[in-house]
C-alpha atoms as a PDB file:
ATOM      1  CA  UNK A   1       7.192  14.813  -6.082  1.00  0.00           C
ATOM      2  CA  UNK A   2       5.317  11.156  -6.180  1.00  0.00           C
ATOM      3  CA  UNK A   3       3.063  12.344  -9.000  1.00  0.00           C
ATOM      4  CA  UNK A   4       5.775  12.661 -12.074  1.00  0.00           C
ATOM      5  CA  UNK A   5       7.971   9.641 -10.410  1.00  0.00           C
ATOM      6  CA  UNK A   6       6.756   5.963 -11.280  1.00  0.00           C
ATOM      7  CA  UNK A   7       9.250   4.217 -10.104  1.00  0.00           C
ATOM      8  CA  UNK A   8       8.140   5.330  -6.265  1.00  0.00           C
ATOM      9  CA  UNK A   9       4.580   4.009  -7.222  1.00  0.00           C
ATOM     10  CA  UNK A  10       5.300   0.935  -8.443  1.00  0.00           C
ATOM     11  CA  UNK A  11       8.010   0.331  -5.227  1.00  0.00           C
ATOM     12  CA  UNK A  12       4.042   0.460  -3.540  1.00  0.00           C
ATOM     13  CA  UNK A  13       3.113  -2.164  -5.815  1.00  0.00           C
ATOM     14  CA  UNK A  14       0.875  -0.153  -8.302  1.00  0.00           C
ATOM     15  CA  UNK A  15       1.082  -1.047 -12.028  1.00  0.00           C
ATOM     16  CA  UNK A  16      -0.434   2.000 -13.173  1.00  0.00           C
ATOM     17  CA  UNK A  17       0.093   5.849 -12.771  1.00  0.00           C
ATOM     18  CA  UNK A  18      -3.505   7.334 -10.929  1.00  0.00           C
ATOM     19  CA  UNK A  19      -2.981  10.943  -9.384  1.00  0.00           C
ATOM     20  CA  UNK A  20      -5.427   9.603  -6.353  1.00  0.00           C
ATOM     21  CA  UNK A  21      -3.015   6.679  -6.282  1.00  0.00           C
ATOM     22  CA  UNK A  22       0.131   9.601  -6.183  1.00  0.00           C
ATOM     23  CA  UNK A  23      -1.786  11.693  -3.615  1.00  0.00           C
ATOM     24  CA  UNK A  24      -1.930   8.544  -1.143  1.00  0.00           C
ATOM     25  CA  UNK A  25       1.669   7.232  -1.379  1.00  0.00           C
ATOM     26  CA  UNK A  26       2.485  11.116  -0.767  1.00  0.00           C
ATOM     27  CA  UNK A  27       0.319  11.208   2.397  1.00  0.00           C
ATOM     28  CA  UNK A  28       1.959   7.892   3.064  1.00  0.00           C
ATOM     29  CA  UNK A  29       5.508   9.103   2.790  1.00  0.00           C
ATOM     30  CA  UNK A  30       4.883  12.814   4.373  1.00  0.00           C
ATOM     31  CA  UNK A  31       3.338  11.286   7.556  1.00  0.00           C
ATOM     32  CA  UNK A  32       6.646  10.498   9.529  1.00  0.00           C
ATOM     33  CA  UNK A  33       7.319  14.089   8.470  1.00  0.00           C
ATOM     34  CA  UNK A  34       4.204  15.886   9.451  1.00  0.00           C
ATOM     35  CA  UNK A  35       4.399  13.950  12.829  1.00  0.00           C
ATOM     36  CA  UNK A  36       7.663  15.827  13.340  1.00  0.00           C
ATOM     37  CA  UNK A  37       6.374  19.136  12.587  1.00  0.00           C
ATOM     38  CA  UNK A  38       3.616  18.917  15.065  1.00  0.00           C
ATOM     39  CA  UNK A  39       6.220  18.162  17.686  1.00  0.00           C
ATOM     40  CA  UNK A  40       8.334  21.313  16.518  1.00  0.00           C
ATOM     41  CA  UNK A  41       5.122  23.287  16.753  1.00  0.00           C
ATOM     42  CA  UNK A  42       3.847  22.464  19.771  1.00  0.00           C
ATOM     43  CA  UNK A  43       7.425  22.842  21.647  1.00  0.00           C
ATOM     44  CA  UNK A  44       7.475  26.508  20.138  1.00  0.00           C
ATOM     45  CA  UNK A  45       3.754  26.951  20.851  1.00  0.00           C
ATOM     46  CA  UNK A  46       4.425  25.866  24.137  1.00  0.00           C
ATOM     47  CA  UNK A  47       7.383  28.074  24.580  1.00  0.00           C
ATOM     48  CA  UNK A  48       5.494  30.869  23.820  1.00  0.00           C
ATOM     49  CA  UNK A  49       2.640  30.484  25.928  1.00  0.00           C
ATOM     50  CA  UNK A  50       5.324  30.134  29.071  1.00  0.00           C
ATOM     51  CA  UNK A  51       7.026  33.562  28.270  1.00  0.00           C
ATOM     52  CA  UNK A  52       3.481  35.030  28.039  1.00  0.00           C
ATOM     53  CA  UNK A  53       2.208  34.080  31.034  1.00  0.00           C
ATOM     54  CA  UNK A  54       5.766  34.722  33.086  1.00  0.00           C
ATOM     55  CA  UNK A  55       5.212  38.389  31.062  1.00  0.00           C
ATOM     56  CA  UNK A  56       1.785  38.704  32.699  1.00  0.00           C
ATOM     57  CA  UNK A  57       3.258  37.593  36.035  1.00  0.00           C
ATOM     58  CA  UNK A  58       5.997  40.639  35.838  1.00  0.00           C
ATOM     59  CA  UNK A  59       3.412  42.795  34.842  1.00  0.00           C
ATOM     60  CA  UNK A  60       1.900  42.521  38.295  1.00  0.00           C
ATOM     61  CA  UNK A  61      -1.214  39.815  37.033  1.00  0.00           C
ATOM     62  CA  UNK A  62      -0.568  36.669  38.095  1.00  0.00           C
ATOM     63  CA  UNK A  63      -3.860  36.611  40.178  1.00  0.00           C
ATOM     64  CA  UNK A  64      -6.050  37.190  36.975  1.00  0.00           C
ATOM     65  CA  UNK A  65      -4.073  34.883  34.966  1.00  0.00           C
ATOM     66  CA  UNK A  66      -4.485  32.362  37.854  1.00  0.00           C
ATOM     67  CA  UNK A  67      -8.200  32.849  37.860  1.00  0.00           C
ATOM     68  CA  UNK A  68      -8.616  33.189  34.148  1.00  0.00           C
ATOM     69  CA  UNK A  69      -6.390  30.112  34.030  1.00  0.00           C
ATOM     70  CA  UNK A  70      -8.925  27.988  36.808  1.00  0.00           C
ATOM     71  CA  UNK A  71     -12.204  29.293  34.931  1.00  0.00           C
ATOM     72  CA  UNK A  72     -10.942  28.371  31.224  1.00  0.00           C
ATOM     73  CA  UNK A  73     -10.309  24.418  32.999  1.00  0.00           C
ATOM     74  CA  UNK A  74     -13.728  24.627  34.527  1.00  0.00           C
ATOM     75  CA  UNK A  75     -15.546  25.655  31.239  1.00  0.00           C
ATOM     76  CA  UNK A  76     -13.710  24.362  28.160  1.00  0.00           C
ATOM     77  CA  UNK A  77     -12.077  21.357  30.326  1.00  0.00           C
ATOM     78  CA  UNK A  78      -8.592  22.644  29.195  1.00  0.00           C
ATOM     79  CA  UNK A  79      -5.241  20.928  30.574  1.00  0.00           C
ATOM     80  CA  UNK A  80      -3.533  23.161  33.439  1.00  0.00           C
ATOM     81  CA  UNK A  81      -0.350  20.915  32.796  1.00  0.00           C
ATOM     82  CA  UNK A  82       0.279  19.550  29.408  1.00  0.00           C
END
């Protein structure tokens, strides 16, 4: 994409093509984008932890999940409520 296209390097202000150069205005350009994926992720990651847990809770386990839930915060430090 921003390797074969001068035009979007030298909009950056670079006289001359360098595929570092290319691989920097890319990272430049996809950041905005990336940021968005993570969001997407994490809302479906999110998602899918819920329906696990509320699975585990019609299964009958809530009071394991509740404990395994307590000890995983205790050791790793992990966030009950993200």
């Amino acid at each position: 994409f921003v390797i074969h296209r001068e035009d979007i390097l030298i909009s950056f202000g670079f006289t001359q093509h360098y595929n570092i150069v290319a691989l920097m205005v890319f990272m430049e350009i996809y950041s905005p984008i990336q940021y968005l994926e993570r969001l997407v992720q994490t809302f479906f990651t999110r998602t899918m932890e819920f329906q696990a847990d509320a699975f585990a809770d019609e299964l009958g386990f809530k009071d394991q999940l509740m404990k395994g839930l307590i000890r995983l915060h205790i050791k790793n430090k992990a966030n009950l409520n993200p």
